[in-house]
PDB file of N, CA and C in Angstrom:
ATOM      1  N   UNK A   1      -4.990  15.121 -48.068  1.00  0.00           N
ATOM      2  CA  UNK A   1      -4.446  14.457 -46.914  1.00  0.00           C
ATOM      3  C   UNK A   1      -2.951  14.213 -47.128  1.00  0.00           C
ATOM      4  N   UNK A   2      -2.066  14.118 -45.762  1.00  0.00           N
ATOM      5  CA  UNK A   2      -0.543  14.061 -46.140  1.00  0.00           C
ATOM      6  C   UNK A   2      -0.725  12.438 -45.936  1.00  0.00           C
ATOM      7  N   UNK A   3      -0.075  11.657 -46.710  1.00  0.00           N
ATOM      8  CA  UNK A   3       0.782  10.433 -46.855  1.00  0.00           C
ATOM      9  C   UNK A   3       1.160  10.102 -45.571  1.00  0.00           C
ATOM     10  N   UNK A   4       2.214  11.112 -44.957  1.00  0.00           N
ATOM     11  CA  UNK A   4       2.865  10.934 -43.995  1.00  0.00           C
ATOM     12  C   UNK A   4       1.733  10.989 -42.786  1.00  0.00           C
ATOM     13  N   UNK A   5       1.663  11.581 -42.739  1.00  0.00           N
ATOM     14  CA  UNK A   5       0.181  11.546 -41.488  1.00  0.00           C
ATOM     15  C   UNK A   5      -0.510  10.075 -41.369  1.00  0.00           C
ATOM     16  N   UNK A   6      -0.752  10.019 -42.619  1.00  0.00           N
ATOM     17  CA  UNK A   6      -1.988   8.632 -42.897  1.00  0.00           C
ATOM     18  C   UNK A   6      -0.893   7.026 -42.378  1.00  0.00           C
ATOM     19  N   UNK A   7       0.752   7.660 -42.780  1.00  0.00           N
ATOM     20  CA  UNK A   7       1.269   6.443 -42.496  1.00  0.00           C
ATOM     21  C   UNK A   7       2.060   6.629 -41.078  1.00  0.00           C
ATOM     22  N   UNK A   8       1.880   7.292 -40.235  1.00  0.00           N
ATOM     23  CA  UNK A   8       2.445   7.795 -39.355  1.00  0.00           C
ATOM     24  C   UNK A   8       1.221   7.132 -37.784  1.00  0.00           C
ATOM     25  N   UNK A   9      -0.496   7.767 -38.014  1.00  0.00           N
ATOM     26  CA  UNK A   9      -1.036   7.148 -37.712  1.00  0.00           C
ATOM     27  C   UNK A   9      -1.698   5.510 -37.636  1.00  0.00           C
ATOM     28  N   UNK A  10      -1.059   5.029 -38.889  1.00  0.00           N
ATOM     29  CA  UNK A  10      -1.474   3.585 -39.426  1.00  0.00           C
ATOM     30  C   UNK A  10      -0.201   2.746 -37.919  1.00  0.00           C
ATOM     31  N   UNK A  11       0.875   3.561 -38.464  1.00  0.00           N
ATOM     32  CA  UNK A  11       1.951   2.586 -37.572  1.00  0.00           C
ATOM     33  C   UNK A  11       1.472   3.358 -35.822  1.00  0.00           C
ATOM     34  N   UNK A  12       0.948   4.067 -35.212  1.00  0.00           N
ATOM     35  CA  UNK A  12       0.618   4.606 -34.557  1.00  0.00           C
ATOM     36  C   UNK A  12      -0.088   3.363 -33.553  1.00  0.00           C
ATOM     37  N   UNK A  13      -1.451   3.085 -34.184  1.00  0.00           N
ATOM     38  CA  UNK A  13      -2.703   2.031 -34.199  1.00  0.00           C
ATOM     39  C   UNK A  13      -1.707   0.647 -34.102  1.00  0.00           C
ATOM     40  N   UNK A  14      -0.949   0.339 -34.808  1.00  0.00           N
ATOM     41  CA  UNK A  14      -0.665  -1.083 -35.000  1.00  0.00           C
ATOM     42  C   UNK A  14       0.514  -1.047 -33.722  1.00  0.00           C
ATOM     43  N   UNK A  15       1.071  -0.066 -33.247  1.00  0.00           N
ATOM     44  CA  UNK A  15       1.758   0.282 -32.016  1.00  0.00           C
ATOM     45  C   UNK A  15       0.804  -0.512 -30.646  1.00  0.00           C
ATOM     46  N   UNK A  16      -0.416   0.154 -30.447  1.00  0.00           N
ATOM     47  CA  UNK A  16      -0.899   0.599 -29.579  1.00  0.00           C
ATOM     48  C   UNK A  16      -1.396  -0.637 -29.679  1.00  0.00           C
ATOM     49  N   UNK A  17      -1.997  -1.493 -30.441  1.00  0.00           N
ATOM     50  CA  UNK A  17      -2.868  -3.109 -30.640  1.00  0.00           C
ATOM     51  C   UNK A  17      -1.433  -4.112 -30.145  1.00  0.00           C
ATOM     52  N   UNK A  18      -0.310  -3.447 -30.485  1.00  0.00           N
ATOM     53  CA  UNK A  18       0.491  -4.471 -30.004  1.00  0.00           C
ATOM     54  C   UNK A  18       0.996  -4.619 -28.214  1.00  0.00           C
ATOM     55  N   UNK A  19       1.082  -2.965 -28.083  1.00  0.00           N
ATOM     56  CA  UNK A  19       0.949  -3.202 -26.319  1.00  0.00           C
ATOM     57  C   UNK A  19      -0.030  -3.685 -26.004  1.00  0.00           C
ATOM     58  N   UNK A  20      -1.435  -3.244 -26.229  1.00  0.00           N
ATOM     59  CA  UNK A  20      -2.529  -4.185 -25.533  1.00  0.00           C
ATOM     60  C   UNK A  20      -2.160  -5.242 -25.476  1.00  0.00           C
ATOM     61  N   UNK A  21      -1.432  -5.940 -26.775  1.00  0.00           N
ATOM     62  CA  UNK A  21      -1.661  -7.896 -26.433  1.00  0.00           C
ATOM     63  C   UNK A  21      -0.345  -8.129 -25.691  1.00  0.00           C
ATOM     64  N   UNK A  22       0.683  -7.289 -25.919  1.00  0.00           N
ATOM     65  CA  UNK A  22       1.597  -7.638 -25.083  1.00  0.00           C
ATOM     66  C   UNK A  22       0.979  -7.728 -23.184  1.00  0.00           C
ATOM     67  N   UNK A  23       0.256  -6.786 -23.502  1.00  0.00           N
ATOM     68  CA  UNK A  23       0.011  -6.470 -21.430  1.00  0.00           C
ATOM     69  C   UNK A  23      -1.493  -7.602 -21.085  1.00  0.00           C
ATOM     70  N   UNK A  24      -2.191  -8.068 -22.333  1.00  0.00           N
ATOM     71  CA  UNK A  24      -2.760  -9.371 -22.046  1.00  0.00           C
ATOM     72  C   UNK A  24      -2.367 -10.580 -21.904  1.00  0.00           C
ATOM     73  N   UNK A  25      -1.220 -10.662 -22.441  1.00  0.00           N
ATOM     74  CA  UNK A  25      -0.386 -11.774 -22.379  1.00  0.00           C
ATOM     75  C   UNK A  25      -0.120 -12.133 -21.012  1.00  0.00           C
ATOM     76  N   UNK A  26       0.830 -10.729 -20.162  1.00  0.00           N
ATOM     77  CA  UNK A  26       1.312 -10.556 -19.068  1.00  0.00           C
ATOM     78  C   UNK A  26      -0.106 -10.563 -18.190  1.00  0.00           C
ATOM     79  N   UNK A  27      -0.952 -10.343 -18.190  1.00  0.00           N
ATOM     80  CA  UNK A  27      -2.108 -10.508 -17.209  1.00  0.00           C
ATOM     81  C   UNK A  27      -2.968 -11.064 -17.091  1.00  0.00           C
ATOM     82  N   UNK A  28      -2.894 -12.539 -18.457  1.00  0.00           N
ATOM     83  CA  UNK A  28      -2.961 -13.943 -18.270  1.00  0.00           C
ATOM     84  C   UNK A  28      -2.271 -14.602 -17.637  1.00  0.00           C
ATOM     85  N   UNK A  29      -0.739 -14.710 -17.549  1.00  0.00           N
ATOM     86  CA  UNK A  29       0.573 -15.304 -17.335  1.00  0.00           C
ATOM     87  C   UNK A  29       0.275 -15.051 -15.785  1.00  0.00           C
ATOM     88  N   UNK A  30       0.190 -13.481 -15.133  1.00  0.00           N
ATOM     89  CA  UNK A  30      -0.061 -13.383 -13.914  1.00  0.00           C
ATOM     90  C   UNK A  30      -1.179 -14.245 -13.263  1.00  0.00           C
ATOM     91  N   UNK A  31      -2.384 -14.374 -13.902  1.00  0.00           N
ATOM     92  CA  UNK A  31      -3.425 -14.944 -13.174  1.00  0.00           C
ATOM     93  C   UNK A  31      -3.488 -16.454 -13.501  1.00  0.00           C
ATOM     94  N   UNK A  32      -2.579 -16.997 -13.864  1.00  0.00           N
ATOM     95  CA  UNK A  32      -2.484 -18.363 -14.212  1.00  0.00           C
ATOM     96  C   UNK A  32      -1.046 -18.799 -12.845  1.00  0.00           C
ATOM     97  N   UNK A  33      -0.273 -17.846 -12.725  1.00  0.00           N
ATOM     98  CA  UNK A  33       0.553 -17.953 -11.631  1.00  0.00           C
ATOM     99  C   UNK A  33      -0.221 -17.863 -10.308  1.00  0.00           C
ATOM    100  N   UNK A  34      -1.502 -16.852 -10.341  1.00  0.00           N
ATOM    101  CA  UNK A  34      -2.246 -16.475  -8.701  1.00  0.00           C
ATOM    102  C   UNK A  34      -2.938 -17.838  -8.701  1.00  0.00           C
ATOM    103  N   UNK A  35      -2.978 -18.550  -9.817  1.00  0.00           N
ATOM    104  CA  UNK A  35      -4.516 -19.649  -9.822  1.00  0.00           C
ATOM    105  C   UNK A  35      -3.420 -20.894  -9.336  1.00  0.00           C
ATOM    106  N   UNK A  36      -2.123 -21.438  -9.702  1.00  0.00           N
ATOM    107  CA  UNK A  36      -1.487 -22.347  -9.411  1.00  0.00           C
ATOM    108  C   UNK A  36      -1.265 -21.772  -7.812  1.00  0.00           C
ATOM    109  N   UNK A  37      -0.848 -20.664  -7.273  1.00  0.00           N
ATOM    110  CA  UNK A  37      -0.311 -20.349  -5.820  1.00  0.00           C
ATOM    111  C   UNK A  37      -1.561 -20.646  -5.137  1.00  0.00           C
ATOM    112  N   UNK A  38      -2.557 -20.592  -5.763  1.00  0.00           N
ATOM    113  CA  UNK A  38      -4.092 -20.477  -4.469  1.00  0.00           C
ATOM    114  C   UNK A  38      -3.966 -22.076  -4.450  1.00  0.00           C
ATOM    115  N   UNK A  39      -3.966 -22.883  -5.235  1.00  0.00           N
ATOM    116  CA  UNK A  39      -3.705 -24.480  -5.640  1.00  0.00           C
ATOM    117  C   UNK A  39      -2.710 -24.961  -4.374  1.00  0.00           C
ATOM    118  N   UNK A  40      -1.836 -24.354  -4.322  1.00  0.00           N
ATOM    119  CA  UNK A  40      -0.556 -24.749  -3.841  1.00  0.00           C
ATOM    120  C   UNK A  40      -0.994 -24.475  -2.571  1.00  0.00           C
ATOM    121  N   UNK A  41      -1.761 -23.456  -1.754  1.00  0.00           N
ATOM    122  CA  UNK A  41      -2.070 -22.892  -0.782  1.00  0.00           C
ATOM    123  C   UNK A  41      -3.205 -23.885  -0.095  1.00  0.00           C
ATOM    124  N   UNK A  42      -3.885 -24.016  -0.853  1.00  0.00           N
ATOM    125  CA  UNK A  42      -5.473 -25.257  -0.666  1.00  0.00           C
ATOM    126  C   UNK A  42      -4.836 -26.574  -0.128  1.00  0.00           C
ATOM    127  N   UNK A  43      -3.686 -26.842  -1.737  1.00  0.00           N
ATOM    128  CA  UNK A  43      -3.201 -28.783  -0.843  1.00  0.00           C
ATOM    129  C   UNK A  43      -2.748 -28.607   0.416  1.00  0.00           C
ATOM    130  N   UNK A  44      -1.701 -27.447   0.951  1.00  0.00           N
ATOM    131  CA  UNK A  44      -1.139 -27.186   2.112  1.00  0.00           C
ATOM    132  C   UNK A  44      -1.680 -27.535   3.352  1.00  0.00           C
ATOM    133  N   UNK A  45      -3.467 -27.367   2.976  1.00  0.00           N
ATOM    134  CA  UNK A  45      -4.076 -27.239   4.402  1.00  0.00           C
ATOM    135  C   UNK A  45      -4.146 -28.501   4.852  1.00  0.00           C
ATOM    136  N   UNK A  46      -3.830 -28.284   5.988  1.00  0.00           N
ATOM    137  CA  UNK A  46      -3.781 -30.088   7.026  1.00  0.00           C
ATOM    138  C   UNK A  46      -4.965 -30.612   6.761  1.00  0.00           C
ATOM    139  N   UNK A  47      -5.501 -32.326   6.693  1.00  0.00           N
ATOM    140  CA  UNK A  47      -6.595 -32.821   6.597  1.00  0.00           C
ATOM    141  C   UNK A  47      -7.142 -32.593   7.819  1.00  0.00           C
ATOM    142  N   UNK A  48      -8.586 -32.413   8.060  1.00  0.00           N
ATOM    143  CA  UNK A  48      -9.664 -32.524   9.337  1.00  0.00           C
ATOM    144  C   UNK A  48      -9.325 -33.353  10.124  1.00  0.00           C
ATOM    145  N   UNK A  49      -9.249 -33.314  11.456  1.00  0.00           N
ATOM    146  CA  UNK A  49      -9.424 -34.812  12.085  1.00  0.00           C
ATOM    147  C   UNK A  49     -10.617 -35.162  12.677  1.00  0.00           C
ATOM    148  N   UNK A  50     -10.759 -36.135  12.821  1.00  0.00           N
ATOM    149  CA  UNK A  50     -11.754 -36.970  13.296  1.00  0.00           C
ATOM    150  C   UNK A  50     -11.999 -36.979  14.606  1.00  0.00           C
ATOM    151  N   UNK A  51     -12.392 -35.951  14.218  1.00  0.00           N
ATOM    152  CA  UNK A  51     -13.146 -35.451  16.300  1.00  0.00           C
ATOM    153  C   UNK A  51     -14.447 -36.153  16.512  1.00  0.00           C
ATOM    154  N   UNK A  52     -15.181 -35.516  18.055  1.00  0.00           N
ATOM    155  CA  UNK A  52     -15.558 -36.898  18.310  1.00  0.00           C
ATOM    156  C   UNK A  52     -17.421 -35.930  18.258  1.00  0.00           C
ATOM    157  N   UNK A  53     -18.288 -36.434  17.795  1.00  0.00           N
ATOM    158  CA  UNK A  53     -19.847 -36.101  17.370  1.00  0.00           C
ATOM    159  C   UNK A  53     -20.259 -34.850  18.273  1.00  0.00           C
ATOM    160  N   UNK A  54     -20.055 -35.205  19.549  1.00  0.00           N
ATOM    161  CA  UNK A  54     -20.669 -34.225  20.694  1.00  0.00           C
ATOM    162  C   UNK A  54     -19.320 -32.697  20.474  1.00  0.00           C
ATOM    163  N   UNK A  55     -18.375 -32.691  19.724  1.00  0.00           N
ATOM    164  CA  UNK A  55     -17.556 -31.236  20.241  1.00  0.00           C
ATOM    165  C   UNK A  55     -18.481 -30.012  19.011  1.00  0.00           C
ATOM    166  N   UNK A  56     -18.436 -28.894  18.994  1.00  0.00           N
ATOM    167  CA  UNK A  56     -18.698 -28.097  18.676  1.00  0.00           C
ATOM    168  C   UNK A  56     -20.086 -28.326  18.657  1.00  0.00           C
ATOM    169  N   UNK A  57     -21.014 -28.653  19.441  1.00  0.00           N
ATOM    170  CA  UNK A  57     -22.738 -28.271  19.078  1.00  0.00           C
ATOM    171  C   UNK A  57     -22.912 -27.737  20.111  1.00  0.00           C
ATOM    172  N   UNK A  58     -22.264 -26.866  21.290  1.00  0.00           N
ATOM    173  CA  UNK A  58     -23.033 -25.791  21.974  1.00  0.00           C
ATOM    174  C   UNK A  58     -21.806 -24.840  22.598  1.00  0.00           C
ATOM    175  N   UNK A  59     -22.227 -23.687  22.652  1.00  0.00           N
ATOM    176  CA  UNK A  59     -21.709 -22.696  22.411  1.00  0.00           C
ATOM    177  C   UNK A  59     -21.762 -22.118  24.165  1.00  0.00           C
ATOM    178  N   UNK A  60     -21.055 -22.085  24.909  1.00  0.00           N
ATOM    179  CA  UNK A  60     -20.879 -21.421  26.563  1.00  0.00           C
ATOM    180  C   UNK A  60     -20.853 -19.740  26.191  1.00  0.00           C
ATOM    181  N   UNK A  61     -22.093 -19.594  26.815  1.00  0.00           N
ATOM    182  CA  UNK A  61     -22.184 -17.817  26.720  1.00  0.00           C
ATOM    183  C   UNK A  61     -22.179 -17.025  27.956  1.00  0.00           C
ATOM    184  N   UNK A  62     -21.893 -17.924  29.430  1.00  0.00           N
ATOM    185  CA  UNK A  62     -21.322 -17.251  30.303  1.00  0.00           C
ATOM    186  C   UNK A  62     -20.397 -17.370  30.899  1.00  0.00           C
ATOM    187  N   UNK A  63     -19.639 -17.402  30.075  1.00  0.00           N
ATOM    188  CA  UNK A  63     -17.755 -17.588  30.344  1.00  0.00           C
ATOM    189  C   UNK A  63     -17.668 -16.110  30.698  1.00  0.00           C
TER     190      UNK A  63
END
């Protein structure tokens, strides 16, 4: 076996383990940003109001 080969592939592997964690990093970081914006999106929504018992329980189907 060549040396060079064996150390050529070694740094090869330890290349390739390091992009993976680099691009897990980044696609934690992303979904921790989508999870605060959906947050941010939820408080936004106006509270319910206090309508009155009788609105929405029947439905006009010959309009």
């Amino acid at each position: 076996m060549d040396v060079t080969g064996i150390a050529q592939t070694a740094t090869t592997i330890a290349d390739t383990g390091t992009k993976q964690a680099v691009g897990i990093a980044v696609l934690k970081k992303a979904q921790d940003i989508a999870a605060s914006s959906a947050s941010a999106l939820i408080e936004a929504i106006p509270p319910v109001q206090n309508l009155p018992s009788h609105l929405g329980n029947n439905i006009n189907t010959k309009a």
